[in-house]
C-alpha atoms as a PDB file:
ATOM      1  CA  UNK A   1      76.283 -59.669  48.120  1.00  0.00           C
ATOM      2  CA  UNK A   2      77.129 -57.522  45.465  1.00  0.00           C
ATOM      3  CA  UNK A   3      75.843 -54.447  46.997  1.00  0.00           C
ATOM      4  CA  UNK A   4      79.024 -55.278  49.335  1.00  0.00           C
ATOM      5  CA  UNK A   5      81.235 -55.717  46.490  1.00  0.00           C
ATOM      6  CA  UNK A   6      80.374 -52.465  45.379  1.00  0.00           C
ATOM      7  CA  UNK A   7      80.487 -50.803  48.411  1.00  0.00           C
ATOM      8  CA  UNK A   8      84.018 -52.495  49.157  1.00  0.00           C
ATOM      9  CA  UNK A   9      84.920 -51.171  45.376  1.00  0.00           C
ATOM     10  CA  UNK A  10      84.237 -47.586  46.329  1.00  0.00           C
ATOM     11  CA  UNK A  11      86.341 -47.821  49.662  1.00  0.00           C
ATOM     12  CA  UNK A  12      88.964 -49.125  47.800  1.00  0.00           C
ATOM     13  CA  UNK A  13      88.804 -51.854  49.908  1.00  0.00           C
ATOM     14  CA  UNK A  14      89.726 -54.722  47.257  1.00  0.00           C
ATOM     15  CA  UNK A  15      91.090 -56.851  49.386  1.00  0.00           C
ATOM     16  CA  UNK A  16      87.776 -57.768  50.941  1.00  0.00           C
ATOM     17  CA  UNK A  17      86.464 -58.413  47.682  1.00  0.00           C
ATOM     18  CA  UNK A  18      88.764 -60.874  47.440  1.00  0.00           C
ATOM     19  CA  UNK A  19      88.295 -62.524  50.300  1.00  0.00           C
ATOM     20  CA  UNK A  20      84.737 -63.319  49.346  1.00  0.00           C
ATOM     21  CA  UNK A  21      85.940 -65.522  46.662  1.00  0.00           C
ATOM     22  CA  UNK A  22      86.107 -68.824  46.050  1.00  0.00           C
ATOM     23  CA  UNK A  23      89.142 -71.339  46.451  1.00  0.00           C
ATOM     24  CA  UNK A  24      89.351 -71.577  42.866  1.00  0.00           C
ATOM     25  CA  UNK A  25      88.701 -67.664  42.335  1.00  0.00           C
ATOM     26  CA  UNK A  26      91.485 -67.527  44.339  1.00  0.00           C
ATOM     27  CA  UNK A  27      93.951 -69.725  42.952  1.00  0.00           C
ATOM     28  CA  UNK A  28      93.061 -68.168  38.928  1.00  0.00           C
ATOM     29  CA  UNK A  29      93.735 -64.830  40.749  1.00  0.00           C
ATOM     30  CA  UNK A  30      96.571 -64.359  42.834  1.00  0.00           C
ATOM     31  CA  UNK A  31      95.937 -61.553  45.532  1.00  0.00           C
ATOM     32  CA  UNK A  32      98.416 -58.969  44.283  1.00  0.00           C
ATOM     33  CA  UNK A  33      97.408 -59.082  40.565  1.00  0.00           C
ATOM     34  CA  UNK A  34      93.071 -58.711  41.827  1.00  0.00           C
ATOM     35  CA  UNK A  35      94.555 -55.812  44.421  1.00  0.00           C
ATOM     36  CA  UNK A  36      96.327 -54.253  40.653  1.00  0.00           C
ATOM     37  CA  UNK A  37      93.090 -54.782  37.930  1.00  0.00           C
ATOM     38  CA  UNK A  38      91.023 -53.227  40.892  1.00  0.00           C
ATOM     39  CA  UNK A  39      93.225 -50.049  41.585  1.00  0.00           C
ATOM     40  CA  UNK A  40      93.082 -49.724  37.773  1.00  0.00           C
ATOM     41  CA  UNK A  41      89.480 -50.502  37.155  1.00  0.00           C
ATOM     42  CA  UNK A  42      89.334 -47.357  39.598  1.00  0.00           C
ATOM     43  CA  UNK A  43      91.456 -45.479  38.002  1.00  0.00           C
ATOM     44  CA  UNK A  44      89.317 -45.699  34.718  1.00  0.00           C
ATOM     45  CA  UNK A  45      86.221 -46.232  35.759  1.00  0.00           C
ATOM     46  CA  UNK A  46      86.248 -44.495  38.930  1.00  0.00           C
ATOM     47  CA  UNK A  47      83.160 -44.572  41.620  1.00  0.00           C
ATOM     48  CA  UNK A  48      80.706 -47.306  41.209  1.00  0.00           C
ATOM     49  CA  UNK A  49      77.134 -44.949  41.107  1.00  0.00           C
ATOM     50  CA  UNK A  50      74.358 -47.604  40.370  1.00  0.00           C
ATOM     51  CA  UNK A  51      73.914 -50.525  38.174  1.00  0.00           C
ATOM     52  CA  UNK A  52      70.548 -52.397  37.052  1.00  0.00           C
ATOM     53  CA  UNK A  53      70.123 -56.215  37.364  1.00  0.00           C
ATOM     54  CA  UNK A  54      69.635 -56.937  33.225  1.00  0.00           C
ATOM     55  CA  UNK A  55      69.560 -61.406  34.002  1.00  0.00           C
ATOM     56  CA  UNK A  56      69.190 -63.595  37.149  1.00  0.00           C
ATOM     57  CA  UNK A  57      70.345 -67.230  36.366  1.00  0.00           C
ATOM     58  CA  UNK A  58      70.595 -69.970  39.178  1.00  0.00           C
ATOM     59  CA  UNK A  59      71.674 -72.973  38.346  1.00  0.00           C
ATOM     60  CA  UNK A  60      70.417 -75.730  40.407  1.00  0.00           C
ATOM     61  CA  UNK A  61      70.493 -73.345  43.498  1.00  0.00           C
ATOM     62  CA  UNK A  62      74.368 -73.621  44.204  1.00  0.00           C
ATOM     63  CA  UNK A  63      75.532 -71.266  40.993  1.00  0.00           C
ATOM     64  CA  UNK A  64      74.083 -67.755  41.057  1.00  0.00           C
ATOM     65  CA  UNK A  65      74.907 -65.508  38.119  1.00  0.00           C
ATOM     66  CA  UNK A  66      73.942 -61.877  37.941  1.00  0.00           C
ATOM     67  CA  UNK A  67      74.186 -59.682  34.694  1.00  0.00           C
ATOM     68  CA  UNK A  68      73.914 -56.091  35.247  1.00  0.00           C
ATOM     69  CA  UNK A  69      74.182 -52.779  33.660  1.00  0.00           C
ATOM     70  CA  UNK A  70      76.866 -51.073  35.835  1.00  0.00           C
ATOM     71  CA  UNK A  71      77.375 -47.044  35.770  1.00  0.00           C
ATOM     72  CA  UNK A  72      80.276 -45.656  37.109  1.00  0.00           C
ATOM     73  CA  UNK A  73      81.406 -41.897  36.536  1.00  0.00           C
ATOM     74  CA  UNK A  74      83.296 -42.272  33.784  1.00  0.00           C
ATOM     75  CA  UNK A  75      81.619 -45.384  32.051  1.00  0.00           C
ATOM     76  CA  UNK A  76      78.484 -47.662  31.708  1.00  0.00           C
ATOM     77  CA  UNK A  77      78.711 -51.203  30.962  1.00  0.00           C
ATOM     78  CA  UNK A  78      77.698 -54.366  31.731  1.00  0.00           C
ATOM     79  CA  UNK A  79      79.396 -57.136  34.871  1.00  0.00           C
ATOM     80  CA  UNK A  80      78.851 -60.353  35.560  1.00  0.00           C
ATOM     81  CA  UNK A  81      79.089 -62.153  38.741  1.00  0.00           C
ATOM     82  CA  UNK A  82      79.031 -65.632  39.483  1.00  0.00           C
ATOM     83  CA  UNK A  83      78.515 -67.120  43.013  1.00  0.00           C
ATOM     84  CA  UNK A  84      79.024 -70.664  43.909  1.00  0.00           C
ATOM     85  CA  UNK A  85      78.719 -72.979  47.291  1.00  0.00           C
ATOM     86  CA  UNK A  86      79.728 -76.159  47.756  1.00  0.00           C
ATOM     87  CA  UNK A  87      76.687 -77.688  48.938  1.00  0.00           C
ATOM     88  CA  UNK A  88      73.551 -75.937  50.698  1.00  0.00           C
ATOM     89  CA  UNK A  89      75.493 -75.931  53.655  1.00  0.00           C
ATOM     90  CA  UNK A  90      77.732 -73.048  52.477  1.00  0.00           C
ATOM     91  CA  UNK A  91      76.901 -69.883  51.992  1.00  0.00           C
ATOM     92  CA  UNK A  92      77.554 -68.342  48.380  1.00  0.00           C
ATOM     93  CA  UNK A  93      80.937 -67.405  47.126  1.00  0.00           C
ATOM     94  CA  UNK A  94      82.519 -65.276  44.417  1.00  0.00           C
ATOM     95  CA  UNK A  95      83.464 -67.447  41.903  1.00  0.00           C
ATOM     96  CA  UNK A  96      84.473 -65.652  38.706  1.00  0.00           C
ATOM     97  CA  UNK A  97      83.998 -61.272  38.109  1.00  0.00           C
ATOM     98  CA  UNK A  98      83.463 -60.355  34.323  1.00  0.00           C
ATOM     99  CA  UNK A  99      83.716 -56.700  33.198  1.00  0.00           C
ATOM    100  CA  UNK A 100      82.603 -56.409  29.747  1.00  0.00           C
ATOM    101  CA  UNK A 101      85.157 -53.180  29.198  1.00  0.00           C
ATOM    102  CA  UNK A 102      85.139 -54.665  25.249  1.00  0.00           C
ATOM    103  CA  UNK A 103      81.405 -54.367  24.490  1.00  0.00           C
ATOM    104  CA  UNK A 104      81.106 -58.028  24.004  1.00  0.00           C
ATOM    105  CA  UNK A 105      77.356 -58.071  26.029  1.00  0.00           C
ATOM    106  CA  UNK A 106      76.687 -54.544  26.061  1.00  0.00           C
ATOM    107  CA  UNK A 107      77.355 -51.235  24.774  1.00  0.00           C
ATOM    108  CA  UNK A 108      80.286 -49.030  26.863  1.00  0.00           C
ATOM    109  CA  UNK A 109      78.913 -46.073  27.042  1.00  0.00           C
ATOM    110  CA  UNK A 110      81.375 -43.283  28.506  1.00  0.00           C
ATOM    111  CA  UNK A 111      79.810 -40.580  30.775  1.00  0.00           C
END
């Protein structure tokens, strides 16, 4: 799934990103304000090139949350995704989307 979101990143196609998320995701994030942090992340970031999965934690297999070390062409840093379902019945949904652009879990290291 986040091999998508990455993909979708590079396309520019945010609004599919979106669209994988959760009610809730939704709801914290209002369309128009993910569509503006993405055109900007973009803008400073630019291309997503590769990334490295750094932790793997599921949580009683209906919370997924990958750390990894994400390189772009201007910066390296470290994102966070979170995936939740409802039940077993669902299949896994973006929950919340952490970029650590302050060096909080990782060094930024520009390229």
């Amino acid at each position: 799934m986040v091999n998508i979101i990455q993909e979708n990143y590079n396309n520019g196609d945010f609004f599919k990103i979106y669209n994988t998320g959760t009610d809730d995701f939704k709801k914290l994030t209002p369309e128009n304000n993910f569509f503006l942090l993405m055109k900007r992340k973009k803008e400073v970031l630019g291309d997503f090139v590769s990334s490295t999965l750094m932790v793997s934690n599921v949580i009683n297999s209906n919370i997924v949350i990958l750390t990894y070390r994400s390189t772009y062409e201007n910066y390296s840093l470290i994102e966070e995704f979170q995936f939740i379902r409802k039940d077993k019945k669902n299949e896994l949904q973006l929950g919340t989307y952490f970029i650590d652009d302050g060096g909080k879990k990782g060094e930024v290291i520009r390229q």
